[in-house]
N, C-alpha and C. Protein backbone atom coordinates (compact mmCIF):
# COMPACT_ATOMS: atom_id res chain seq x y z
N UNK A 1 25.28 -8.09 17.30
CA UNK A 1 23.83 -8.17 17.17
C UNK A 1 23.17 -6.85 17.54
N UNK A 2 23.98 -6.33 18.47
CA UNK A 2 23.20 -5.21 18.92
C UNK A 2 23.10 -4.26 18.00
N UNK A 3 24.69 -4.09 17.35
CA UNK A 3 24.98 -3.09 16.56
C UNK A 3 24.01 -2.99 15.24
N UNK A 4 23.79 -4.14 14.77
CA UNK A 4 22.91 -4.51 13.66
C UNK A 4 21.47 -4.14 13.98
N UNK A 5 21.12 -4.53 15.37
CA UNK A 5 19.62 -3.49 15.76
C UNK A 5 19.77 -2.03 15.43
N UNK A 6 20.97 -1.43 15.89
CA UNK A 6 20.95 -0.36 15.83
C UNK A 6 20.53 0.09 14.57
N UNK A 7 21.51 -0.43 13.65
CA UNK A 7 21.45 0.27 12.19
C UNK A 7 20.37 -0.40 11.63
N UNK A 8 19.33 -1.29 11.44
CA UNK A 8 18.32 -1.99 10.69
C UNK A 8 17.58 0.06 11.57
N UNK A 9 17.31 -0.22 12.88
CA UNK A 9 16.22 0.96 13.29
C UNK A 9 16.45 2.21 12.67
N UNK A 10 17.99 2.45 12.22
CA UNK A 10 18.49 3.97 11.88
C UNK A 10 18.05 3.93 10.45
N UNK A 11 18.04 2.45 9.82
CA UNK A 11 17.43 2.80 8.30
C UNK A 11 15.99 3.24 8.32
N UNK A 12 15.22 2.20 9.02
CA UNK A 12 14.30 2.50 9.15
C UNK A 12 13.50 4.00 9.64
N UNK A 13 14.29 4.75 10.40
CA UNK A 13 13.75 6.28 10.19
C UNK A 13 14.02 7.00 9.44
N UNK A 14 15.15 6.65 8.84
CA UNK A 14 15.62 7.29 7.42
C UNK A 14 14.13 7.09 6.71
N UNK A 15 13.72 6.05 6.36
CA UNK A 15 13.00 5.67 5.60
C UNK A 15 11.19 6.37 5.88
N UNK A 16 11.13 6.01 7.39
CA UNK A 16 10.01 6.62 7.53
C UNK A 16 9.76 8.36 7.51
N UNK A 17 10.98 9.11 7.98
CA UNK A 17 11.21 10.43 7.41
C UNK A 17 11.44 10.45 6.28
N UNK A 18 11.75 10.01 5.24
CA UNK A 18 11.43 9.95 3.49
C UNK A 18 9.96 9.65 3.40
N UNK A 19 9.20 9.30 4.10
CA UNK A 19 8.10 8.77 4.01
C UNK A 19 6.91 10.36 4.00
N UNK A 20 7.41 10.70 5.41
CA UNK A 20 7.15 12.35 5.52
C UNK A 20 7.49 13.26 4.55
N UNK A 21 8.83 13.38 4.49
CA UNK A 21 9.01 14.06 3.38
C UNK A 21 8.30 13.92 2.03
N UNK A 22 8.19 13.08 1.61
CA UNK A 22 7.29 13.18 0.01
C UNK A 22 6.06 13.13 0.71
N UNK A 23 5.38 12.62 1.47
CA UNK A 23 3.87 13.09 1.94
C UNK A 23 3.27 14.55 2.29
N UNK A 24 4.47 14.96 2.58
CA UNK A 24 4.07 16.69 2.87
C UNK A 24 4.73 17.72 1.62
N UNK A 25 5.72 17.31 1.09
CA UNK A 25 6.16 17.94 -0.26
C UNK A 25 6.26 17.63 -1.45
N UNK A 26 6.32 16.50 -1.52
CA UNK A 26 6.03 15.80 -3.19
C UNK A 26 7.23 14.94 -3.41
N UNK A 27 6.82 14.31 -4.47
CA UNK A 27 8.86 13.60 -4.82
C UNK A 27 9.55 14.85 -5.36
N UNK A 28 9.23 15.53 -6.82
CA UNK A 28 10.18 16.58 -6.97
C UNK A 28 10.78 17.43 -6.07
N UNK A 29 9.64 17.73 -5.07
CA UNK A 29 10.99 19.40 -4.08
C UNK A 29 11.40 18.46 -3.21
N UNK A 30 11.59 16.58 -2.53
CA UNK A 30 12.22 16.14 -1.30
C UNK A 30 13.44 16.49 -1.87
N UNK A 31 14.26 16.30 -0.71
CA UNK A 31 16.38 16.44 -1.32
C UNK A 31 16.67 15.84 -0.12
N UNK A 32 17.74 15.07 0.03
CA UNK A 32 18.43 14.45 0.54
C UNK A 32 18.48 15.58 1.95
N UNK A 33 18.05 16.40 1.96
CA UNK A 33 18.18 17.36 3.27
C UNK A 33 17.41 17.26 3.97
N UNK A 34 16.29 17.35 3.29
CA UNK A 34 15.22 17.53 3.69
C UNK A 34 14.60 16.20 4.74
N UNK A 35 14.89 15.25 3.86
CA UNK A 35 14.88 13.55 4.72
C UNK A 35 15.69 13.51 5.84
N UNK A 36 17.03 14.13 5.72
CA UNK A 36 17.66 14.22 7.07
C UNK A 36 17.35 14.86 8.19
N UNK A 37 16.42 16.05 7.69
CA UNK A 37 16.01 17.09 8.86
C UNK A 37 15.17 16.51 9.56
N UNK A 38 13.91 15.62 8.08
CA UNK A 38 12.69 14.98 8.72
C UNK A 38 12.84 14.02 9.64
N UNK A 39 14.31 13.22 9.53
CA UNK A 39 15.25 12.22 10.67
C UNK A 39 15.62 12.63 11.63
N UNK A 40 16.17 13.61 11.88
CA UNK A 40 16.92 15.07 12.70
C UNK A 40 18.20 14.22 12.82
N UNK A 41 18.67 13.88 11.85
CA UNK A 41 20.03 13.34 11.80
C UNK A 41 21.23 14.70 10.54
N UNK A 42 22.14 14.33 10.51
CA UNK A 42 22.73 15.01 9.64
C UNK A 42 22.70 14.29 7.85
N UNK A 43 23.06 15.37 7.11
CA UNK A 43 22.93 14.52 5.40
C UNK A 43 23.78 13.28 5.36
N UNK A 44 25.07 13.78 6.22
CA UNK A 44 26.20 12.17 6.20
C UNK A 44 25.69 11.28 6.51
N UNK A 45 24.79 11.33 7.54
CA UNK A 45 24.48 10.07 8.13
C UNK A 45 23.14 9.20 7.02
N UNK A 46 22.23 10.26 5.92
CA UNK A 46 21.55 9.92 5.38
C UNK A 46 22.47 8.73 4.18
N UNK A 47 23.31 9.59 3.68
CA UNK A 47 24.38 8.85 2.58
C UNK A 47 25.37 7.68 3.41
N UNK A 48 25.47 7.70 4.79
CA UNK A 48 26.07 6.49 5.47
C UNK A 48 25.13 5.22 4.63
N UNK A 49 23.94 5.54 5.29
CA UNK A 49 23.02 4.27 4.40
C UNK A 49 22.99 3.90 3.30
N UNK A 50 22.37 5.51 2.40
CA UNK A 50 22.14 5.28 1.31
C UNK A 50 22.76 6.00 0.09
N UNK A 51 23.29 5.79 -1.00
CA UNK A 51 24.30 6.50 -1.64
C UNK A 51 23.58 7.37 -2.60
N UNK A 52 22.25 7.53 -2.79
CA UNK A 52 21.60 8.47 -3.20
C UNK A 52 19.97 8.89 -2.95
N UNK A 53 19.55 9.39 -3.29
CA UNK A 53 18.22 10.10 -3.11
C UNK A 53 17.10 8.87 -3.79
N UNK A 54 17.90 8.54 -4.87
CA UNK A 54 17.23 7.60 -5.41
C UNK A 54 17.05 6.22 -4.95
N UNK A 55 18.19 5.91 -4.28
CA UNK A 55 18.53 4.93 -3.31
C UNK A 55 17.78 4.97 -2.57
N UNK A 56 17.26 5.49 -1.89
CA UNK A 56 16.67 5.66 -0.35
C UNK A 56 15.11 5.64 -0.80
N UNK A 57 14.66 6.22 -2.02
CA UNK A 57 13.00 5.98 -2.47
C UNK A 57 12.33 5.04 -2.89
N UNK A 58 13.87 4.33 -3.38
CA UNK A 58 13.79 2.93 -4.14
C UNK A 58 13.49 1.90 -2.74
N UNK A 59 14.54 2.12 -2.29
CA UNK A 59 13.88 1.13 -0.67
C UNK A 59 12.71 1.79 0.40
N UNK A 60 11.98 3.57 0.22
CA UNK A 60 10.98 3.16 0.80
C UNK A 60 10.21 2.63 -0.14
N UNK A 61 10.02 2.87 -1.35
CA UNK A 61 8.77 2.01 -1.91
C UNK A 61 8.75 0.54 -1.66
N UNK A 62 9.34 -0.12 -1.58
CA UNK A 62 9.77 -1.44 -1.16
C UNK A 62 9.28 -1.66 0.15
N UNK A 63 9.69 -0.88 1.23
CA UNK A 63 9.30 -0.86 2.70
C UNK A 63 7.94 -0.35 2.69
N UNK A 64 7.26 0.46 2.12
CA UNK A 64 5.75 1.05 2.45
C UNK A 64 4.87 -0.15 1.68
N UNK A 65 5.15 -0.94 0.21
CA UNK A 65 3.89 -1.51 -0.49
C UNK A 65 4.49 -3.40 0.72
N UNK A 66 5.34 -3.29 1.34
CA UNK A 66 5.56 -4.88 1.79
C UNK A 66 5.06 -4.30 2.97
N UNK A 67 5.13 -4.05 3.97
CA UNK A 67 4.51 -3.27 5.42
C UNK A 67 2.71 -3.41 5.16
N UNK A 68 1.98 -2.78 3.70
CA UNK A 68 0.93 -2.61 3.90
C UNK A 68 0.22 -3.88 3.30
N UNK A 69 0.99 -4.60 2.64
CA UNK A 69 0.85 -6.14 2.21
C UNK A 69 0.81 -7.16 3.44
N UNK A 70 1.76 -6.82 4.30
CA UNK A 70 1.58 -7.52 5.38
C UNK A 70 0.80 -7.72 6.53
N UNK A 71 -0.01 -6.17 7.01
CA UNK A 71 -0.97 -5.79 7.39
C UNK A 71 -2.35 -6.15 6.81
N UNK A 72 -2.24 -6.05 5.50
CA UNK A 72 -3.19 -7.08 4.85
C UNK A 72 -3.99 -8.48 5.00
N UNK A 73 -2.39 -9.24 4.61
CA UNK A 73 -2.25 -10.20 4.79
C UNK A 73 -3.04 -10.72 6.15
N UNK A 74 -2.28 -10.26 7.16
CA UNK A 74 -2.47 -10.85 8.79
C UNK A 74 -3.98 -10.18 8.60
N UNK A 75 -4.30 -9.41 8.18
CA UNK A 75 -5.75 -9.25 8.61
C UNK A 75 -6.93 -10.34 8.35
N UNK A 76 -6.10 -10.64 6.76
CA UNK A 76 -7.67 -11.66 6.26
C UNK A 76 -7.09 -12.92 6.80
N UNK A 77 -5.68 -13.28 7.36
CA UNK A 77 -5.65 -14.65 8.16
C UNK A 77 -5.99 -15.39 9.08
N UNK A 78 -6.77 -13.81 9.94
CA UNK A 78 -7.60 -13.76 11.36
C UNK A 78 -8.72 -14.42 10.91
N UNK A 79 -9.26 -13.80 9.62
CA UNK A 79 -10.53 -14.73 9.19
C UNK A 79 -10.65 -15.87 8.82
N UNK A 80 -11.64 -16.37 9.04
CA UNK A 80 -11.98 -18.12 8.66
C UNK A 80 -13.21 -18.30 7.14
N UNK A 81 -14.00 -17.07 7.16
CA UNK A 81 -14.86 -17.28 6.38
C UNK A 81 -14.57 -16.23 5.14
N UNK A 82 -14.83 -16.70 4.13
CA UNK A 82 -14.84 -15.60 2.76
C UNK A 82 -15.54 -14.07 3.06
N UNK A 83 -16.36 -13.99 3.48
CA UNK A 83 -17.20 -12.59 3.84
C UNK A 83 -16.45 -12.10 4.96
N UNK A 84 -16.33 -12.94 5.89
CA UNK A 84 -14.94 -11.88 6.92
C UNK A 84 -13.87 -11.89 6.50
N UNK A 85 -13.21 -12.51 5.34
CA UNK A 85 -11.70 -12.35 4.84
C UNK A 85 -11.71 -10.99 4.07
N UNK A 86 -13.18 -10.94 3.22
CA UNK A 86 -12.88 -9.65 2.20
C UNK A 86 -13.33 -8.13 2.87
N UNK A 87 -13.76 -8.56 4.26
CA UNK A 87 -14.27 -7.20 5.01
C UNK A 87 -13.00 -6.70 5.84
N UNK A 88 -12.50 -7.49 6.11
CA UNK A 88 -10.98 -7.71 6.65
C UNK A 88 -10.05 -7.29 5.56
N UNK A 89 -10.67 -7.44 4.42
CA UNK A 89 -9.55 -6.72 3.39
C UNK A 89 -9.44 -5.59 3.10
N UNK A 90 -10.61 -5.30 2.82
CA UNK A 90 -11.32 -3.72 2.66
C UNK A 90 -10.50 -2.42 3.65
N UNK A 91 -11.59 -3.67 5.02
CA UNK A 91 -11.18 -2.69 6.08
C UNK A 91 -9.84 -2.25 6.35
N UNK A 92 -8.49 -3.38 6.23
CA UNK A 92 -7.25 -3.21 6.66
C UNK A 92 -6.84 -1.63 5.38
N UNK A 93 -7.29 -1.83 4.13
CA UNK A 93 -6.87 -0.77 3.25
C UNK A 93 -7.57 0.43 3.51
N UNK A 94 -8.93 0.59 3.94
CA UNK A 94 -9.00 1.71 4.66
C UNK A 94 -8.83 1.82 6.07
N UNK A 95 -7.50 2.09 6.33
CA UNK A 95 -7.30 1.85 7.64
C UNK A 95 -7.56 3.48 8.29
N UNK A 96 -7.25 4.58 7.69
CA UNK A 96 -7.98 5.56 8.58
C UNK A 96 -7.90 6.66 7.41
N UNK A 97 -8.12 7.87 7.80
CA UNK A 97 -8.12 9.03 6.17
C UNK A 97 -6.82 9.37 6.58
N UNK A 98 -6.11 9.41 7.98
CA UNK A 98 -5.03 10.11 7.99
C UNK A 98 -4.04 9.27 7.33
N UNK A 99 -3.97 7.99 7.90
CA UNK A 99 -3.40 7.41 7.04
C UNK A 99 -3.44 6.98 5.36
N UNK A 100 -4.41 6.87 5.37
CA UNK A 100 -4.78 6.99 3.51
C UNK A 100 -4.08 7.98 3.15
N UNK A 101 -4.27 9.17 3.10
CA UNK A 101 -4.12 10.16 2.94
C UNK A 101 -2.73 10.16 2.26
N UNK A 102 -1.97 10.29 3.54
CA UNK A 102 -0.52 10.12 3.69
C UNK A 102 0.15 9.17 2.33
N UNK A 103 -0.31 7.96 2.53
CA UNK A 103 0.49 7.34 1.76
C UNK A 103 -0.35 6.97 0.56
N UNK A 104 -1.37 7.19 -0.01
CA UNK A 104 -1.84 7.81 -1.43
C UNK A 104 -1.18 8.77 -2.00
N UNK A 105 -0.40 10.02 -1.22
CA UNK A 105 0.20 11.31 -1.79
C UNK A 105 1.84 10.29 -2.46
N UNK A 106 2.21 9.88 -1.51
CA UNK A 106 3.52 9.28 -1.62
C UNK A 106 3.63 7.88 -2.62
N UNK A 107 2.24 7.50 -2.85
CA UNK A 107 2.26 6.49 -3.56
C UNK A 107 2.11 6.61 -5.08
N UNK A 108 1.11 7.60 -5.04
CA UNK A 108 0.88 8.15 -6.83
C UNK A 108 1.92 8.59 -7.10
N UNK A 109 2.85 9.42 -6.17
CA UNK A 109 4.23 10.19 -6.96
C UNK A 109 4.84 8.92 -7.39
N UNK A 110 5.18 8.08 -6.71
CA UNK A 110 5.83 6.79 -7.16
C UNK A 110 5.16 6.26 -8.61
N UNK A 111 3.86 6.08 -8.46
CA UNK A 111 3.42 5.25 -9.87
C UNK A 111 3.18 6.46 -10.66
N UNK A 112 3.50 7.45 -10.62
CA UNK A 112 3.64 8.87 -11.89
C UNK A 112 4.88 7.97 -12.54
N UNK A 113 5.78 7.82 -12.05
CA UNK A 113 7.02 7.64 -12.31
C UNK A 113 7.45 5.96 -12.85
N UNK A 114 6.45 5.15 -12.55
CA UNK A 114 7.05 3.80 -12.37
C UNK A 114 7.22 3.58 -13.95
N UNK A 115 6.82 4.00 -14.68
CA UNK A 115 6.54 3.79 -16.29
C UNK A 115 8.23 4.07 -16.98
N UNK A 116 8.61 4.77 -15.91
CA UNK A 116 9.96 5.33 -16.64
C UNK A 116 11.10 4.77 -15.97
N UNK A 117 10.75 4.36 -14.53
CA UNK A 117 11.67 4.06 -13.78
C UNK A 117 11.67 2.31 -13.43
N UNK A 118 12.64 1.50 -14.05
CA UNK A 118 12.46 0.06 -13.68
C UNK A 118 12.32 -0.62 -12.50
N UNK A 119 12.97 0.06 -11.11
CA UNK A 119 13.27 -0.72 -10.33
C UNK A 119 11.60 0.32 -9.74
N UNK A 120 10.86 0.93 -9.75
CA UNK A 120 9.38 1.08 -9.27
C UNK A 120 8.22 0.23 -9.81
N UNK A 121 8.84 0.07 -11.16
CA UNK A 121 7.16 -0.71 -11.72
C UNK A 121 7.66 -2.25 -11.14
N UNK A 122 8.98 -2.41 -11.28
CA UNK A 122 8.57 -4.06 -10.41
C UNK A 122 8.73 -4.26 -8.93
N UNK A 123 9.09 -2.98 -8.02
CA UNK A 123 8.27 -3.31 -6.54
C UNK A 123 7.17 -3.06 -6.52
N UNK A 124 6.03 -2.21 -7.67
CA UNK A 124 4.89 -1.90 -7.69
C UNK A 124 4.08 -3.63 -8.33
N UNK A 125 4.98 -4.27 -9.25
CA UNK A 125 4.22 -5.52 -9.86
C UNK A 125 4.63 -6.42 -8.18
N UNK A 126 5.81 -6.46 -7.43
CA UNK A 126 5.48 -7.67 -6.53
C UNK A 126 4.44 -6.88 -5.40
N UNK A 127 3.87 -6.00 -5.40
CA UNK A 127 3.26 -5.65 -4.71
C UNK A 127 1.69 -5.98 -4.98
N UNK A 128 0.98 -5.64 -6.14
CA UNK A 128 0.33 -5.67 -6.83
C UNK A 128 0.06 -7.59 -7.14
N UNK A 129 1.17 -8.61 -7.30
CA UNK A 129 1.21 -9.56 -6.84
C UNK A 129 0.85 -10.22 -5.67
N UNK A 130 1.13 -9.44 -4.98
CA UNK A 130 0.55 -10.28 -3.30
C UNK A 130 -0.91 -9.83 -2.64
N UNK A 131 -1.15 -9.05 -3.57
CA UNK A 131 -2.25 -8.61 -3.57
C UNK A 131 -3.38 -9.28 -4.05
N UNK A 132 -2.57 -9.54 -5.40
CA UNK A 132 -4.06 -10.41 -6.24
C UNK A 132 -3.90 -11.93 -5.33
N UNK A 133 -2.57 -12.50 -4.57
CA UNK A 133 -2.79 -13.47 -3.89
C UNK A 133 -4.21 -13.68 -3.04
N UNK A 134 -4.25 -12.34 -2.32
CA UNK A 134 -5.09 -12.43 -0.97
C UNK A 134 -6.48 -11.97 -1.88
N UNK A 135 -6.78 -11.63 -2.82
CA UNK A 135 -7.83 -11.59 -3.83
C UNK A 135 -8.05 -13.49 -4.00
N UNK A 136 -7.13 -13.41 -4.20
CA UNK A 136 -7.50 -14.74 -5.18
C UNK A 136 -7.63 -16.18 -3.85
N UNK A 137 -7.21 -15.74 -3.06
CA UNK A 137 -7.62 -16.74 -1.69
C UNK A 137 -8.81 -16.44 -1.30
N UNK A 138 -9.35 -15.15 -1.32
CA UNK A 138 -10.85 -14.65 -0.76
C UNK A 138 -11.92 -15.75 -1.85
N UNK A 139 -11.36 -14.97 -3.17
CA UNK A 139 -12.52 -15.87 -4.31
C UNK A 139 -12.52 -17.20 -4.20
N UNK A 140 -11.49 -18.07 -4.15
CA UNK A 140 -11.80 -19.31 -4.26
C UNK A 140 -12.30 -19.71 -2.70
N UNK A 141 -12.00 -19.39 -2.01
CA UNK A 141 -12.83 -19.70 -0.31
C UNK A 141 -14.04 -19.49 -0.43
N UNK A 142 -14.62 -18.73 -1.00
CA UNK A 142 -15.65 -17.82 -1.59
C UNK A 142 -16.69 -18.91 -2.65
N UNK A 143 -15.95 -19.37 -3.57
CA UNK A 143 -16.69 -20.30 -4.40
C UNK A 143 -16.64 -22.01 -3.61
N UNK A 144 -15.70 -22.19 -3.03
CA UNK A 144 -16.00 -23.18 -1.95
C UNK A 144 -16.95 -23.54 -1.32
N UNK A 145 -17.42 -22.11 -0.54
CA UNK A 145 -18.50 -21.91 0.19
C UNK A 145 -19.60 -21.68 -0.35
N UNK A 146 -19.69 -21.35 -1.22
CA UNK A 146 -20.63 -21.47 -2.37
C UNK A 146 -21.31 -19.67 -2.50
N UNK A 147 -21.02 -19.13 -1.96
CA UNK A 147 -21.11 -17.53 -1.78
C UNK A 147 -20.62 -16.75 -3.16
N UNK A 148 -19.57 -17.39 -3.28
CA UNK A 148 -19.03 -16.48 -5.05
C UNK A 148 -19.53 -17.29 -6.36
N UNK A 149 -19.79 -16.30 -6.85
CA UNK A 149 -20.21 -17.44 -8.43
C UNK A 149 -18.66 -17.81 -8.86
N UNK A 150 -19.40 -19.32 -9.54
CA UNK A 150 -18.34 -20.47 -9.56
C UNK A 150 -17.91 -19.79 -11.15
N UNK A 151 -18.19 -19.32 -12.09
CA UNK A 151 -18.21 -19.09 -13.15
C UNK A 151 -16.84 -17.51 -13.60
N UNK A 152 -16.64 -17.35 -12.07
CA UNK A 152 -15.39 -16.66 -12.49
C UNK A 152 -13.98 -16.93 -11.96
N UNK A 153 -13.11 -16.71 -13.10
CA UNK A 153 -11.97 -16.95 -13.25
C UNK A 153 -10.94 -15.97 -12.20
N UNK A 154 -10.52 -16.39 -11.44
CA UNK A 154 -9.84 -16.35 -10.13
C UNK A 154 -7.84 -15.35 -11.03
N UNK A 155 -7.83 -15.69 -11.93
CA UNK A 155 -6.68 -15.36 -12.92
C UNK A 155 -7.56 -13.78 -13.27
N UNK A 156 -8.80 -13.47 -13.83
CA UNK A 156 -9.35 -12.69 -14.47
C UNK A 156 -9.64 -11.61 -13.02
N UNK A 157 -10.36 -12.13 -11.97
CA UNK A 157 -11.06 -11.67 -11.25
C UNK A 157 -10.43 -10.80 -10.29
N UNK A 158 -9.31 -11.67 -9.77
CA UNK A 158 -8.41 -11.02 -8.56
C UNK A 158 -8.17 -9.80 -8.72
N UNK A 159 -7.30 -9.13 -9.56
CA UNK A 159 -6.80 -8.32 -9.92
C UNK A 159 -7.73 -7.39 -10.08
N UNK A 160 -8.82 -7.47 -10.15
CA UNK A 160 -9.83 -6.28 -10.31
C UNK A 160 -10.52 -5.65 -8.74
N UNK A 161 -10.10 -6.54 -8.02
CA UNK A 161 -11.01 -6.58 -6.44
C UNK A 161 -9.73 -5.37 -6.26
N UNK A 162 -8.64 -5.30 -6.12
CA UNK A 162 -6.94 -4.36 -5.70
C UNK A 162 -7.50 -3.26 -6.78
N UNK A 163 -8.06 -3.21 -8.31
CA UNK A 163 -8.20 -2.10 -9.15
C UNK A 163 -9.34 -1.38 -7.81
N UNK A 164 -10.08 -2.18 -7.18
CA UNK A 164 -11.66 -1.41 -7.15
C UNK A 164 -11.49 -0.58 -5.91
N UNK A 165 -10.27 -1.09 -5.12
CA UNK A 165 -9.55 -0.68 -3.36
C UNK A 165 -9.34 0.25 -3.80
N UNK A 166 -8.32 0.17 -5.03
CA UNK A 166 -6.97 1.47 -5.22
C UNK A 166 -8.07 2.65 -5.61
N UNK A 167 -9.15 2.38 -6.85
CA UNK A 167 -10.24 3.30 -7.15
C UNK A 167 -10.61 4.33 -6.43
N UNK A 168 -11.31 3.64 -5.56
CA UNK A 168 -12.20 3.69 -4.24
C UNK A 168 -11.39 4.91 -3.92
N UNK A 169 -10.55 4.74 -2.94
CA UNK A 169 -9.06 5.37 -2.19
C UNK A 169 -8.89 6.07 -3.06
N UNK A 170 -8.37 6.41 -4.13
CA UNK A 170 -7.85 7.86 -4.96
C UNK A 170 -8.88 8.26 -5.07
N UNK A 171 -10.49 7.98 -5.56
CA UNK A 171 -11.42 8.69 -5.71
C UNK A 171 -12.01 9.63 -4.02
N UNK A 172 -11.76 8.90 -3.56
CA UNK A 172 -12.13 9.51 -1.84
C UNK A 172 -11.32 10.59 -1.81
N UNK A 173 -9.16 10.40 -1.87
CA UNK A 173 -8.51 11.47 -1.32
C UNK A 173 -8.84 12.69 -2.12
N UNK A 174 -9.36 12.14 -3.47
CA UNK A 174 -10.00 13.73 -4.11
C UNK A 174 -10.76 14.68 -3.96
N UNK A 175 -12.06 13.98 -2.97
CA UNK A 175 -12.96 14.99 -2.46
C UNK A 175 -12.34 15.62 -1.55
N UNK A 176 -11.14 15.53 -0.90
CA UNK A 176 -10.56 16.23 0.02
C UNK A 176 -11.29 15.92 2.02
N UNK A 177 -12.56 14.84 1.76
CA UNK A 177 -12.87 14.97 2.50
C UNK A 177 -13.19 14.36 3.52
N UNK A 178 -13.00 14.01 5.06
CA UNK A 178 -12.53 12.62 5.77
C UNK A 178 -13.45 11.99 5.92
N UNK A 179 -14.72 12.87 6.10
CA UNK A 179 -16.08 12.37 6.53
C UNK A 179 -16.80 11.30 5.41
N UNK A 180 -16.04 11.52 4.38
CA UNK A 180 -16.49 10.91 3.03
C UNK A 180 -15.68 9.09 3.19
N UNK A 181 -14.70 9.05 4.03
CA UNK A 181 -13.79 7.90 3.71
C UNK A 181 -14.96 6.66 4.41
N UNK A 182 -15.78 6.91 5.27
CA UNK A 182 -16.50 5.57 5.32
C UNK A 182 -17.58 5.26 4.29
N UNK A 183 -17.83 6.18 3.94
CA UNK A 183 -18.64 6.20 2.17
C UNK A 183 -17.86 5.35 1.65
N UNK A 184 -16.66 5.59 1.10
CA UNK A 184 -15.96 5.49 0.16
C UNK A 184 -15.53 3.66 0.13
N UNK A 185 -15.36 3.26 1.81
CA UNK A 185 -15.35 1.94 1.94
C UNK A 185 -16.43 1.26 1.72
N UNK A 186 -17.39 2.09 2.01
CA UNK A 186 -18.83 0.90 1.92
C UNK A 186 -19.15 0.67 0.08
N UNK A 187 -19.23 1.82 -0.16
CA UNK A 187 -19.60 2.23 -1.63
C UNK A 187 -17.85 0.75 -2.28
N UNK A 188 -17.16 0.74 -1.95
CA UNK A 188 -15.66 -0.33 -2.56
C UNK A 188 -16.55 -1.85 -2.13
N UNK A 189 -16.89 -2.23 -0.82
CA UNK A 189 -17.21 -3.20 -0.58
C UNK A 189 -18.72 -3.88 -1.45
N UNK A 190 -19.52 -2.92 -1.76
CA UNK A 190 -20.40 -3.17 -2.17
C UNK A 190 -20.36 -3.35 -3.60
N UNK A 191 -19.20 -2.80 -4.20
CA UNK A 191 -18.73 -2.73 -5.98
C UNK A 191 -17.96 -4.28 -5.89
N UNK A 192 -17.46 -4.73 -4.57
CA UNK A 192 -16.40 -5.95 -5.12
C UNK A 192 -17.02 -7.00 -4.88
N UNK A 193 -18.43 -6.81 -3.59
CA UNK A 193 -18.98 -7.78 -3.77
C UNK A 193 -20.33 -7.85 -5.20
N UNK A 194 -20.48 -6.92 -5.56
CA UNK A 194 -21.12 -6.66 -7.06
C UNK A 194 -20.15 -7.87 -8.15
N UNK A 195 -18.91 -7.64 -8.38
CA UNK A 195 -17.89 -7.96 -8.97
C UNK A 195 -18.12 -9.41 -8.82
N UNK A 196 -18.40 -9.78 -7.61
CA UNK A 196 -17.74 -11.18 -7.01
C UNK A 196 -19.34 -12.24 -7.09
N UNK A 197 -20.67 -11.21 -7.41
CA UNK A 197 -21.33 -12.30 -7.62
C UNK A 197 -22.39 -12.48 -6.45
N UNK A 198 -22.12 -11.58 -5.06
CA UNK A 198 -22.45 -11.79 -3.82
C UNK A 198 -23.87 -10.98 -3.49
């Protein structure tokens, strides 16, 4: 058991130094070295885990969109009411610029690529999936309460509240600028509750 702690934690910095690595250099210039240095482990020990470069990006994308799904998640579960579930939603996705930041750089390189690469566009679709879940739990709590207009389709709708986050967030990391990221949330919250009828 212990041994198995050990190695679940040793993937896991593998993973979070791959995480660094494409956040500070891109997907094209990371190399299997470079992730090891960012580990301060040796390359063997990177290929102990994982048997390629590709291997190891394939499971962080997997580990970064389920981590920030889950953070999600637990956020709007704290809430009881539709208006604190979707401020709770908002808020958990802008969780700070440093962090935005970070994993916007590492995330677009991924969806540059997902079009070509199979095993990205479908951790990007179950991701994108659990997403429109916690969309689609906000809206109907929402039309329950009588706060969302009843007249939209929860199939149609969801999926656009995750377009208006992701928007929001790439349009912000473009201005380059941090002071801009609580703009950028209010200006998202105010488009989804536009969206939603509110």
């Amino acid at each position: 058991m212990v041994r198995y702690k050990k190695s679940e934690e040793k993937r896991k910095q593998i993973l979070y130094a791959a995480f660094q690595a494409l956040s500070g250099q891109g997907y094209d210039a990371v190399t299997l070295q470079m992730i090891a240095d960012h580990a301060q482990v040796s390359k063997g020990v990177v290929h102990y885990y994982f048997a390629s470069k590709e291997a190891v990006l394939i499971e962080l994308l997997e580990w970064l969109t389920s981590r920030i799904y889950l953070k999600e998640h637990e956020a709007v579960r704290e809430q009881e009411t539709a208006a604190g579930k979707l401020a709770a939603y908002i808020g958990s996705a802008f969780v700070s610029p440093e962090k935005n930041r970070a994993f916007y750089r590492v995330y677009l390189d991924f969806l540059a690529r997902a079009s070509r690469i199979p095993a990205y566009r479908e951790i990007n679709q179950r991701f994108y999936d659990n997403c429109t879940s916690i969309s689609t739990e906000i809206l109907l709590l929402g039309q329950k309460e009588g706060m969302v207009s009843p007249h939209l389709s929860a199939e149609q709708t969801a999926p656009q509240i995750r377009a208006l986050i992701d928007g929001c967030l790439i349009q912000w990391l473009m201005t380059d600028e941090d002071a801009l990221h609580e703009t950028y949330r209010q200006s998202c919250e105010e488009a989804v509750r536009k969206l939603l009828g509110i």
